[in-house]
N, C-alpha and C. Protein backbone atom coordinates (compact mmCIF):
# COMPACT_ATOMS: atom_id res chain seq x y z
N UNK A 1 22.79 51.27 33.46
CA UNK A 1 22.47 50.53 32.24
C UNK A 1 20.97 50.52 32.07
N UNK A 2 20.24 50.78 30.85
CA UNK A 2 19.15 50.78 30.75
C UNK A 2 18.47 49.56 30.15
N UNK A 3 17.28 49.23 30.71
CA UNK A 3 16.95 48.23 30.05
C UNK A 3 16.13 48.20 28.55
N UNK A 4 16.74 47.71 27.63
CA UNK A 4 16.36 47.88 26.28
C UNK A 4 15.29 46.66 26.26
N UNK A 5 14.25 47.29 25.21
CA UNK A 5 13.50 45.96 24.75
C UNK A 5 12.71 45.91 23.52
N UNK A 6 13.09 45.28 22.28
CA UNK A 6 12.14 45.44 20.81
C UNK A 6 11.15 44.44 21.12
N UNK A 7 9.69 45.56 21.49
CA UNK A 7 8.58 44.52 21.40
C UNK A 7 8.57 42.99 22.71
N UNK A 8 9.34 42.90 23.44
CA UNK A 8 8.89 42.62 24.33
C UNK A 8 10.10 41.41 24.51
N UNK A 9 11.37 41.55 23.86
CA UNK A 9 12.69 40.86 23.73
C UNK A 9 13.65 41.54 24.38
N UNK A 10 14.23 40.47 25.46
CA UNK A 10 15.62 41.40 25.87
C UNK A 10 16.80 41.32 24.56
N UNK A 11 17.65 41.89 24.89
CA UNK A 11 18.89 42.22 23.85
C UNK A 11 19.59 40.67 23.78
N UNK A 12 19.73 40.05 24.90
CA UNK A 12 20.49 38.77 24.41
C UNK A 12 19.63 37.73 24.18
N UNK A 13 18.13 37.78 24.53
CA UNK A 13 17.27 36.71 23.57
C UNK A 13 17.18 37.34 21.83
N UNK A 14 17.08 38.60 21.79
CA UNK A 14 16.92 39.33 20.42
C UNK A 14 18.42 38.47 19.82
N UNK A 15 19.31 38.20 20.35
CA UNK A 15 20.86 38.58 19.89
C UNK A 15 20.74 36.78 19.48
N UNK A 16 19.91 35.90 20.40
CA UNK A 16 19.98 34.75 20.23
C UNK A 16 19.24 34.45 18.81
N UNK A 17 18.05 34.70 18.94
CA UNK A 17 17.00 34.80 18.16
C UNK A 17 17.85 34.75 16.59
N UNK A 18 18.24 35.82 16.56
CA UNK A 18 18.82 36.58 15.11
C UNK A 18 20.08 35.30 14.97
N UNK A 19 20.85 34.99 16.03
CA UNK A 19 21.95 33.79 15.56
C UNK A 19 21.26 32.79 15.05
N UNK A 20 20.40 32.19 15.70
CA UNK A 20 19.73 31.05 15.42
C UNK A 20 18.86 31.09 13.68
N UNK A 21 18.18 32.09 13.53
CA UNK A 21 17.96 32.42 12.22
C UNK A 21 18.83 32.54 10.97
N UNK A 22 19.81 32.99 11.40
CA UNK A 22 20.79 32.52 10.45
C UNK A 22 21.67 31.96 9.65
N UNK A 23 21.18 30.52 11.18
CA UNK A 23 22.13 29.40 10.50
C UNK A 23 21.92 28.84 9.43
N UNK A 24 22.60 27.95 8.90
CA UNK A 24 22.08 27.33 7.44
C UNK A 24 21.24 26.47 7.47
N UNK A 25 20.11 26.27 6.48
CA UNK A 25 19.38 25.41 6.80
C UNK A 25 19.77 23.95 6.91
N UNK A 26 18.86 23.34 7.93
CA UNK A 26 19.03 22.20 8.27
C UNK A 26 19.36 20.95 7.06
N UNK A 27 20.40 19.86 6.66
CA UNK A 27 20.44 19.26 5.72
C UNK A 27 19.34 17.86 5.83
N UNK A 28 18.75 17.60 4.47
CA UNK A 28 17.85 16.79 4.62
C UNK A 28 18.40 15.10 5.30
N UNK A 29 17.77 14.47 6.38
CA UNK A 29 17.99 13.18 6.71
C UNK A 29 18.33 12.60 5.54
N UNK A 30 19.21 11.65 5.95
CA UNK A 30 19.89 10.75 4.84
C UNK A 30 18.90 9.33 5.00
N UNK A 31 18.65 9.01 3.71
CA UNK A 31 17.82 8.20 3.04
C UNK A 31 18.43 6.43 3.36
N UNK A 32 18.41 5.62 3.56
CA UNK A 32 19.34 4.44 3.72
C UNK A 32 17.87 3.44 2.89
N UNK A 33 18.31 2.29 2.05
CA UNK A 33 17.71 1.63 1.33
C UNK A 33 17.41 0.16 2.46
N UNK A 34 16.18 0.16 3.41
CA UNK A 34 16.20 -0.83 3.88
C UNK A 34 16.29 -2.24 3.37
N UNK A 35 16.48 -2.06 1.90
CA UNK A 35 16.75 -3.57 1.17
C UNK A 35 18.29 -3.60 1.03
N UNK A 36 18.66 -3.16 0.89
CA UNK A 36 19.89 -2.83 0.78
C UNK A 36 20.92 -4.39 1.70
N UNK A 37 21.63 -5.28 0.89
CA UNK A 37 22.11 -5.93 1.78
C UNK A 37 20.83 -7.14 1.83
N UNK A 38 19.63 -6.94 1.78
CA UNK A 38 18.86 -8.24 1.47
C UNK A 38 19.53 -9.35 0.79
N UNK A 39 19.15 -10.25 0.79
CA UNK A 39 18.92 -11.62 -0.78
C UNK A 39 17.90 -10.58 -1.09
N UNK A 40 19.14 -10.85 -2.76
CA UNK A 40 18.62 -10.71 -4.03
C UNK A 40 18.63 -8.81 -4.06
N UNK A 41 19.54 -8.39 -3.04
CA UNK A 41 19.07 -6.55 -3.62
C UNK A 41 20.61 -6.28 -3.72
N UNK A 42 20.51 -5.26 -4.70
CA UNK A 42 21.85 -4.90 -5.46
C UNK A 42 21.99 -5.09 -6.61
N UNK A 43 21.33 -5.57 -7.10
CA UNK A 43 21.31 -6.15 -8.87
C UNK A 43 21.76 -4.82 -9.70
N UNK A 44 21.98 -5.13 -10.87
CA UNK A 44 22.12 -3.80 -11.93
C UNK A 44 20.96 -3.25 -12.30
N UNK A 45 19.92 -4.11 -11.97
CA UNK A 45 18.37 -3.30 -12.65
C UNK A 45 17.13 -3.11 -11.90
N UNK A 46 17.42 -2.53 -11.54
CA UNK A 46 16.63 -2.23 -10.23
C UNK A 46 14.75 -2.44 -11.10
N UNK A 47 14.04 -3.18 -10.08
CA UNK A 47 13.04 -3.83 -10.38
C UNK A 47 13.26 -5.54 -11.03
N UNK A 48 14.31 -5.88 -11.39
CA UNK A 48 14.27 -7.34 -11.85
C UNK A 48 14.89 -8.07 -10.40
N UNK A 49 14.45 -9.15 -10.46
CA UNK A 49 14.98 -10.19 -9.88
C UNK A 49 16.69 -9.92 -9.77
N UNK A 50 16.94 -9.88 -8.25
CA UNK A 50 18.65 -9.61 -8.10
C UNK A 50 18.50 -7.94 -7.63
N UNK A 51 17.83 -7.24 -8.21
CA UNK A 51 17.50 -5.79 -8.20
C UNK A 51 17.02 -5.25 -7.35
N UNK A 52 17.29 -3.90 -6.99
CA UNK A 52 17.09 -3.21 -5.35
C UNK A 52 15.71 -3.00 -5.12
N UNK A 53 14.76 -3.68 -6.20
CA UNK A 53 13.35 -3.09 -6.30
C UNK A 53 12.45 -3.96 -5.96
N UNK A 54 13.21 -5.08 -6.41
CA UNK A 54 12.32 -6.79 -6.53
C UNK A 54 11.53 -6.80 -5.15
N UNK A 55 12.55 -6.49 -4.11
CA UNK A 55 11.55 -7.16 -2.93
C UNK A 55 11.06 -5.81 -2.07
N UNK A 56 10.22 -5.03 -3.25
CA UNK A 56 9.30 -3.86 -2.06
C UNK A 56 8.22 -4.18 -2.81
N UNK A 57 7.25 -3.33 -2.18
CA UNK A 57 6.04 -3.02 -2.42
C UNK A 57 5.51 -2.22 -3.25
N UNK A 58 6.57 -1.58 -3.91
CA UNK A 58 6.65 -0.29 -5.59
C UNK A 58 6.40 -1.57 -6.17
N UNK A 59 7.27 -2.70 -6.42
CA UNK A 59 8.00 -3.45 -7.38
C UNK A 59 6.27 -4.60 -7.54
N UNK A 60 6.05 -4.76 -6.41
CA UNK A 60 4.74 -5.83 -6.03
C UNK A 60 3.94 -4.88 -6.87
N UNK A 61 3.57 -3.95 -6.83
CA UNK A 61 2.30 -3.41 -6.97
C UNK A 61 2.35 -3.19 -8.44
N UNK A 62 3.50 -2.64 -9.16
CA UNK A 62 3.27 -2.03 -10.26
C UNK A 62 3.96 -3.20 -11.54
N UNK A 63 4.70 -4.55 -10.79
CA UNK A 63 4.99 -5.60 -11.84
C UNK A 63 3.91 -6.78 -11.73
N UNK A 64 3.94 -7.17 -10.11
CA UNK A 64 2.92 -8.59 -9.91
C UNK A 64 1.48 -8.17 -10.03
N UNK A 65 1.26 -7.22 -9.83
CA UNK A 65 -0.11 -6.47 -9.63
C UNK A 65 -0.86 -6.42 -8.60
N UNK A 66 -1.50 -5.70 -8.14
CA UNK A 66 -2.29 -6.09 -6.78
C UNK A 66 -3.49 -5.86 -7.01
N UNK A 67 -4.36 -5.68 -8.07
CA UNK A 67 -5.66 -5.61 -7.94
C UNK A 67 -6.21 -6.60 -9.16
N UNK A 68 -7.33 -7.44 -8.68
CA UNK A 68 -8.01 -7.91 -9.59
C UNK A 68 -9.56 -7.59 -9.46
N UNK A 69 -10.27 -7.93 -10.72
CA UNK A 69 -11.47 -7.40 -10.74
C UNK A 69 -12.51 -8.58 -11.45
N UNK A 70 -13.63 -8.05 -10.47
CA UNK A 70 -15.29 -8.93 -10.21
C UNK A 70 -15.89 -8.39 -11.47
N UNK A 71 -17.09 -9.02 -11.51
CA UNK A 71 -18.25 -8.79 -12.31
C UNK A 71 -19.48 -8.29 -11.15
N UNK A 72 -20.35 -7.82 -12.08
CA UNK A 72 -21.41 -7.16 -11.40
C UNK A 72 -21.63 -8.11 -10.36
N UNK A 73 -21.64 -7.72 -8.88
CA UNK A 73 -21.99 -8.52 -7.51
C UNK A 73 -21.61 -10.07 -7.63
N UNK A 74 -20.61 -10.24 -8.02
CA UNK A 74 -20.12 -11.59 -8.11
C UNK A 74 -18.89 -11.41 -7.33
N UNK A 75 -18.58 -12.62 -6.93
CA UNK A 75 -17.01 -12.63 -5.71
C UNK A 75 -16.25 -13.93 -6.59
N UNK A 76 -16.71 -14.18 -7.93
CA UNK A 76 -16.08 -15.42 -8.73
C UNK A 76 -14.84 -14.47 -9.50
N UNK A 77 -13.62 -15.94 -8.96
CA UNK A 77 -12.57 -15.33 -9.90
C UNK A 77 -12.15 -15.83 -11.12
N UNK A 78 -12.26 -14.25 -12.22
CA UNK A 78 -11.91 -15.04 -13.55
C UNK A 78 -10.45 -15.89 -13.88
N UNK A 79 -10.36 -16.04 -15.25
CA UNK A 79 -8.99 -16.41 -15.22
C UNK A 79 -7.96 -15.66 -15.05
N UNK A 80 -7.97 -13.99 -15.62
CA UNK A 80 -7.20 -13.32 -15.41
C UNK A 80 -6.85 -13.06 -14.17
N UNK A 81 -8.20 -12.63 -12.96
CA UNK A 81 -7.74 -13.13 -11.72
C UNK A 81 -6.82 -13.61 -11.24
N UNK A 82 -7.47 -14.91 -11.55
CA UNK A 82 -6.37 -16.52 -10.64
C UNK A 82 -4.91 -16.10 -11.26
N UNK A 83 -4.94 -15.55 -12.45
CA UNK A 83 -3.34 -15.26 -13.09
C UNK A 83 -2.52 -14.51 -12.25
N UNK A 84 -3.27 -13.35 -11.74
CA UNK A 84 -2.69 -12.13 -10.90
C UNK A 84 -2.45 -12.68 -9.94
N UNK A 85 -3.26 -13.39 -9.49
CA UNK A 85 -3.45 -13.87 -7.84
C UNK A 85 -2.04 -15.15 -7.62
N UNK A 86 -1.84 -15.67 -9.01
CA UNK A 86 -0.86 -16.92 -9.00
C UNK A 86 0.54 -15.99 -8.82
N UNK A 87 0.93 -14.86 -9.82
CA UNK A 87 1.92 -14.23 -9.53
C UNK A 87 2.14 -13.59 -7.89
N UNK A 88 1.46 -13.01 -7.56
CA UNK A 88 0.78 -12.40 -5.87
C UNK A 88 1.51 -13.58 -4.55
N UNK A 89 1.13 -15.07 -5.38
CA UNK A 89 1.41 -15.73 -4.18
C UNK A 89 2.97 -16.03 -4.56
N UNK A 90 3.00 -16.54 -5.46
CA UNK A 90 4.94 -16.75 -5.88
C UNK A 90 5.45 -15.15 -5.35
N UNK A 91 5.06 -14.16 -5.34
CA UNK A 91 5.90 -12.74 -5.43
C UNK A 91 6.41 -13.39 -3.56
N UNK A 92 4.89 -13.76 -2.58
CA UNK A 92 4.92 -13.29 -1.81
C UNK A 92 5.76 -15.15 -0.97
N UNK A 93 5.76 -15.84 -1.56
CA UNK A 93 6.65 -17.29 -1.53
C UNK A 93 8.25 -16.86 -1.54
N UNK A 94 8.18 -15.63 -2.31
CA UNK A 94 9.57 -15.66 -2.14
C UNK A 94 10.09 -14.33 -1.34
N UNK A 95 9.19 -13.36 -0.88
CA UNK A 95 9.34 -12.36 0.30
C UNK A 95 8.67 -12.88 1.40
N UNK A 96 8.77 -13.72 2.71
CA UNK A 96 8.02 -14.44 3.24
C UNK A 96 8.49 -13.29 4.46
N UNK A 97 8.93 -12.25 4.05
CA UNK A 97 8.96 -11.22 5.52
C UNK A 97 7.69 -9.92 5.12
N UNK A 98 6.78 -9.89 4.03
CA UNK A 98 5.63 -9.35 3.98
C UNK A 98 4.62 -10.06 4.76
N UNK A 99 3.92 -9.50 4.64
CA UNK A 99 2.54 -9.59 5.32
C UNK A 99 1.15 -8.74 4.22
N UNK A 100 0.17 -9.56 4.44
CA UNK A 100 -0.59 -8.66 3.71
C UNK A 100 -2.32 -7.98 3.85
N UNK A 101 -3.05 -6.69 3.24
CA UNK A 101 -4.15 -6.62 3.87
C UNK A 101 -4.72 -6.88 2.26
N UNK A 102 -5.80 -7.52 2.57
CA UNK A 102 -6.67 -7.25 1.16
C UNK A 102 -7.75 -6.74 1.39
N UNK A 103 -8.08 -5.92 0.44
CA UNK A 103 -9.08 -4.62 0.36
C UNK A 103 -10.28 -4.99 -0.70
N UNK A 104 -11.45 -5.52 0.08
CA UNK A 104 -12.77 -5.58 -0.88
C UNK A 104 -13.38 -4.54 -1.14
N UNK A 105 -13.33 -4.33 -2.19
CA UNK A 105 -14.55 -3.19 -2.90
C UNK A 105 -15.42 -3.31 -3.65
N UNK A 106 -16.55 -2.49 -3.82
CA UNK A 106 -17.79 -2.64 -4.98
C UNK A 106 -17.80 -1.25 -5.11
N UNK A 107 -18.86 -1.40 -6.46
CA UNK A 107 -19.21 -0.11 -7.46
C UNK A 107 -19.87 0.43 -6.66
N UNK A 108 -20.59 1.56 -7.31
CA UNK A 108 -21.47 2.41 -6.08
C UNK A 108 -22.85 2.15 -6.57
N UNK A 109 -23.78 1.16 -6.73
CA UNK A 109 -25.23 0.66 -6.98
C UNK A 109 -25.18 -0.21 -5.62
N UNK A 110 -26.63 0.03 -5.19
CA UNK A 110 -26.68 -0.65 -4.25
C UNK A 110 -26.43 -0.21 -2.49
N UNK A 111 -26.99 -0.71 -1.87
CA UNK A 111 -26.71 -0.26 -0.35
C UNK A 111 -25.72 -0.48 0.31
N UNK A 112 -25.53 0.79 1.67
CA UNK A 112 -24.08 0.37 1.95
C UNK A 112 -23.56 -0.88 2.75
N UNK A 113 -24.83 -1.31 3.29
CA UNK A 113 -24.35 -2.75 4.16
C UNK A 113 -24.25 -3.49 2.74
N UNK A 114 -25.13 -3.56 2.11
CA UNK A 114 -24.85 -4.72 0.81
C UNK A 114 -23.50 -4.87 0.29
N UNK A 115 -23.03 -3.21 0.05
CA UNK A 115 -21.55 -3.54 -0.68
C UNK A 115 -20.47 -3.87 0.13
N UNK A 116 -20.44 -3.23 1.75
CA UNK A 116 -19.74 -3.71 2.68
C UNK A 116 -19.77 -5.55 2.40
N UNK A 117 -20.45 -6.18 2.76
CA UNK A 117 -20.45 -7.56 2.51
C UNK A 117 -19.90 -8.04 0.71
N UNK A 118 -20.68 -7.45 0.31
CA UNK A 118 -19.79 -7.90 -0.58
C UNK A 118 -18.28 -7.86 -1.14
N UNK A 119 -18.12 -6.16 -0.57
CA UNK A 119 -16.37 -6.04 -0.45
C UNK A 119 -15.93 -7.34 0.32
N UNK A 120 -16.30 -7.59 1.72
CA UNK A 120 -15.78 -8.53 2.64
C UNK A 120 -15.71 -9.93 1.60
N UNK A 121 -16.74 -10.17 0.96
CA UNK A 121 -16.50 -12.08 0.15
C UNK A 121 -15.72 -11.63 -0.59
N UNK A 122 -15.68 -10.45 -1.57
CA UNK A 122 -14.16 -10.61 -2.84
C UNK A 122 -13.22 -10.36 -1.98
N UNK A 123 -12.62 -9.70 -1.22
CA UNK A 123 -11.42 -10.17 -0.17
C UNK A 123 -11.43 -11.54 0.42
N UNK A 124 -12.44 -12.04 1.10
CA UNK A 124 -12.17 -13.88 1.36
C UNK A 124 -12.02 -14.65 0.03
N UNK A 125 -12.83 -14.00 -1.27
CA UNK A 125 -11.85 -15.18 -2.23
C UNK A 125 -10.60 -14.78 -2.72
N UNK A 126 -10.04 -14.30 -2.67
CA UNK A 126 -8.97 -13.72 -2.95
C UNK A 126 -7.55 -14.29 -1.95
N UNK A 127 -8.70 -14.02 -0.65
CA UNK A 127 -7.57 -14.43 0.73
C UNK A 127 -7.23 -15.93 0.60
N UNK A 128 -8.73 -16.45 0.17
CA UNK A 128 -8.80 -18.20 0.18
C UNK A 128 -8.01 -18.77 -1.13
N UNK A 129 -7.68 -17.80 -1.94
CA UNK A 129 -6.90 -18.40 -3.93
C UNK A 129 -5.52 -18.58 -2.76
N UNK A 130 -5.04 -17.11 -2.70
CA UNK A 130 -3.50 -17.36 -1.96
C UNK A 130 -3.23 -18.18 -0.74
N UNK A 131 -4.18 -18.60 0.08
CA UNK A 131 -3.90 -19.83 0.82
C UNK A 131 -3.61 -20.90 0.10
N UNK A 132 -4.78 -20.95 -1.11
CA UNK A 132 -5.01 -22.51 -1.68
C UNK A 132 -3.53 -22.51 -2.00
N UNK A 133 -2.85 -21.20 -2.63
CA UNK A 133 -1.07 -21.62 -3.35
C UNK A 133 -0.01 -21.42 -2.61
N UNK A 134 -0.58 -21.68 -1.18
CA UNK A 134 0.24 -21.85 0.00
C UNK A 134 0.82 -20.37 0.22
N UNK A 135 0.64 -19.11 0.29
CA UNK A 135 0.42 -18.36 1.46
C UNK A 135 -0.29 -18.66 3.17
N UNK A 136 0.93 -18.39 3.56
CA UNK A 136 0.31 -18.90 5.51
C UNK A 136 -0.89 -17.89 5.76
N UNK A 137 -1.71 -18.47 6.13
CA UNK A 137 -3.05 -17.66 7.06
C UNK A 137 -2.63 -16.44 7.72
N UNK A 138 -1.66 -16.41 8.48
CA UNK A 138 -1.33 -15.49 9.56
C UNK A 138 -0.56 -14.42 8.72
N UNK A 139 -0.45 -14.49 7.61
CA UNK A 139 0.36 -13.14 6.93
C UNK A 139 -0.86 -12.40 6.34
N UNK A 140 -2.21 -12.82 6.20
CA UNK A 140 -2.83 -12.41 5.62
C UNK A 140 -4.64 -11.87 6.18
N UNK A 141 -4.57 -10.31 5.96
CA UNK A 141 -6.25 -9.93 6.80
C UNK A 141 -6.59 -9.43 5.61
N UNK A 142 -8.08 -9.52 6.00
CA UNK A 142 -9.04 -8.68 5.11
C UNK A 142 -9.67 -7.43 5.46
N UNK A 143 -9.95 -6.44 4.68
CA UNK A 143 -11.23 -5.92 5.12
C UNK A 143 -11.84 -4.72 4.21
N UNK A 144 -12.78 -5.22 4.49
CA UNK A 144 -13.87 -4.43 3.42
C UNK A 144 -14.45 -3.01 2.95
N UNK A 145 -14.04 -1.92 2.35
CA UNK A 145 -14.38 -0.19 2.47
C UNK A 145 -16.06 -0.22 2.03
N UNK A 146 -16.18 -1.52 0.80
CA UNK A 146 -17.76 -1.46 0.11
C UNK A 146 -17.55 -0.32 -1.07
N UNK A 147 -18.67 0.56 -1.19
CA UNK A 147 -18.08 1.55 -2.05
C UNK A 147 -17.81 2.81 -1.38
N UNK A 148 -17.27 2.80 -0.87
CA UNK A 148 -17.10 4.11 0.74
C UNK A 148 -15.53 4.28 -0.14
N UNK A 149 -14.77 3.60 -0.90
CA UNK A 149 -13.59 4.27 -1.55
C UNK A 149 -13.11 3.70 -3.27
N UNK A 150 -14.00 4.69 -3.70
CA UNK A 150 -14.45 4.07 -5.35
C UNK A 150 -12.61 4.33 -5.95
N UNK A 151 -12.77 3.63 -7.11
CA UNK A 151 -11.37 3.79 -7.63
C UNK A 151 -11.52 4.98 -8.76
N UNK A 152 -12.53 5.25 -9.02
CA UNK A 152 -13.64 6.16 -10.01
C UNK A 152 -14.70 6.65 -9.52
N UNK A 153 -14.68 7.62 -9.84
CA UNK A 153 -16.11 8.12 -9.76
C UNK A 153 -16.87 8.42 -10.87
N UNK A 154 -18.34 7.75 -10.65
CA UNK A 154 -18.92 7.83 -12.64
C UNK A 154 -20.41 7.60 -12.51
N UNK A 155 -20.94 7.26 -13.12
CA UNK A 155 -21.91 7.03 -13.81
C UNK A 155 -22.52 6.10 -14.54
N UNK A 156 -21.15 5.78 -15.53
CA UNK A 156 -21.48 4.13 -16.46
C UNK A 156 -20.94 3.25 -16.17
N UNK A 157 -21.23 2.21 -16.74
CA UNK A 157 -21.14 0.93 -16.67
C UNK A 157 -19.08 0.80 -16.30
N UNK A 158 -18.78 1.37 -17.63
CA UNK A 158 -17.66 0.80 -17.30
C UNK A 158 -16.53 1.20 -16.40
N UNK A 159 -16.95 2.70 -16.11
CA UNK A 159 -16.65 3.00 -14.79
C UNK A 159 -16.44 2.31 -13.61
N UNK A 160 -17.75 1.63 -13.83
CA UNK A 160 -18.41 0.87 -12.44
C UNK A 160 -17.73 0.09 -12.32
N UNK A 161 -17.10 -0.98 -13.10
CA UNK A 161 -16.34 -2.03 -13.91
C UNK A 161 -14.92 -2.06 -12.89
N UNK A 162 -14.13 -0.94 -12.85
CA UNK A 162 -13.05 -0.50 -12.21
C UNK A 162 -13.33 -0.06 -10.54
N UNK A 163 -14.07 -0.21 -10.33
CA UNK A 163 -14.66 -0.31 -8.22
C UNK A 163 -15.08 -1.63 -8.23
N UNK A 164 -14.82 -2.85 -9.07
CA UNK A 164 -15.12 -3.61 -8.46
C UNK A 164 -14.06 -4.06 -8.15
N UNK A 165 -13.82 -4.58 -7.02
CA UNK A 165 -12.00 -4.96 -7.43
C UNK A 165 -11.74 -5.36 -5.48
N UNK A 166 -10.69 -6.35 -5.68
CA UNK A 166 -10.48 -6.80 -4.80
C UNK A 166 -8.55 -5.83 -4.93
N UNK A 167 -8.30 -5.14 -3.42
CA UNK A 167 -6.72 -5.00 -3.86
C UNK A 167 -5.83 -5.70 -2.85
N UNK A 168 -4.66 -6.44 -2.99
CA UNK A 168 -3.81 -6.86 -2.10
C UNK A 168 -2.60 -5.86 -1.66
N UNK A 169 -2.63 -5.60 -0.37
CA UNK A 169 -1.85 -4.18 -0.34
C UNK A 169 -0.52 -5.32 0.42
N UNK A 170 0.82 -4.72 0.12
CA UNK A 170 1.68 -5.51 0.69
C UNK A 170 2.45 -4.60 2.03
N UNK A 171 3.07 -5.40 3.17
CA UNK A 171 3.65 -4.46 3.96
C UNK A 171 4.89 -5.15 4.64
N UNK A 172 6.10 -4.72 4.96
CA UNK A 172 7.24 -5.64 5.46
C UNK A 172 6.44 -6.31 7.20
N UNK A 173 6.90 -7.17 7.42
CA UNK A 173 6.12 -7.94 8.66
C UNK A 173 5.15 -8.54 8.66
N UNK A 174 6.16 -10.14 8.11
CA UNK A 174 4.74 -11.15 8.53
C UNK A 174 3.79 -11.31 9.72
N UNK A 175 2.75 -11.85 9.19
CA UNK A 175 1.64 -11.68 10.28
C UNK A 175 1.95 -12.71 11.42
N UNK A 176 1.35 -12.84 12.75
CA UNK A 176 1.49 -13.80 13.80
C UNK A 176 0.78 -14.46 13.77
């Protein structure tokens, strides 16, 4: 018997090789809805209250909102603010298995320790609104990019307008 070899394969690794290539491709992992079976998931409308949407972090971000926005180097919140921030804490009063990070940012004028600090105070007022409406301490960190992650990149004013901004990012697992 001679020993055969393509390129540096015996005949029954070649023979393996070629089976294994042929099989069908692998079917994609099956998806399971970790809300699924919650309070309040199953509803007919997914995103309302009752609905398979209500209690994620799609549903937080793009109905309650998660970002509000400063004025030039100011960490004062307007009214529209406190509005966002009032929905933010009811969203998160009634998912009390989130946890959350809030993200200070500034425009890009100015130095980078300056905006670092100042990212850091519009995240503490922000952190300190949702305590005041009874969010627990321990579900909630801060921390500051400065302008190291603009929401825009620009030039004018009102550009600038949109990096100022405090964001509340939501995540399943309250804090300790």
């Amino acid at each position: 018997m001679t020993n055969c070899t393509l390129r540096g394969w015996k005949p029954a690794a070649l023979l393996l090789a070629l089976t294994l290539s042929a099989c069908a491709p692998v079917a994609a992992p099956v998806v399971t809805d970790p809300y699924a079976g919650a309070p309040g998931a199953g509803g007919l409308y997914p995103g309302q209250p009752g609905g398979s949407l209500f209690g994620t972090a799609e549903y937080f971000r793009t109905n309650v909102g998660d970002t509000v926005l400063f004025a030039r180097d100011q960490v004062t919140l307007s009214d529209e603010a406190r509005a966002t921030l009032t929905r933010q804490a009811d969203w998160l009063a009634q998912h009390g298995s989130f946890s959350t990070t809030i993200q200070g940012h500034s425009d890009e004028q100015g130095t980078r320790e300056f905006n670092l600090a100042l990212g850091a105070r519009r995240a503490g007022a922000v952190q300190e609104y949702l305590i005041s409406r009874g969010v627990a301490p321990n579900r909630i960190r801060t921390v500051s990019f400065g302008k190291e992650r603009p929401a825009a990149v620009c030039s004018d004013e009102a550009c600038f307008a949109q990096n100022r901004r405090a964001v509340t990012v939501v995540q399943p697992g309250a804090g300790t």
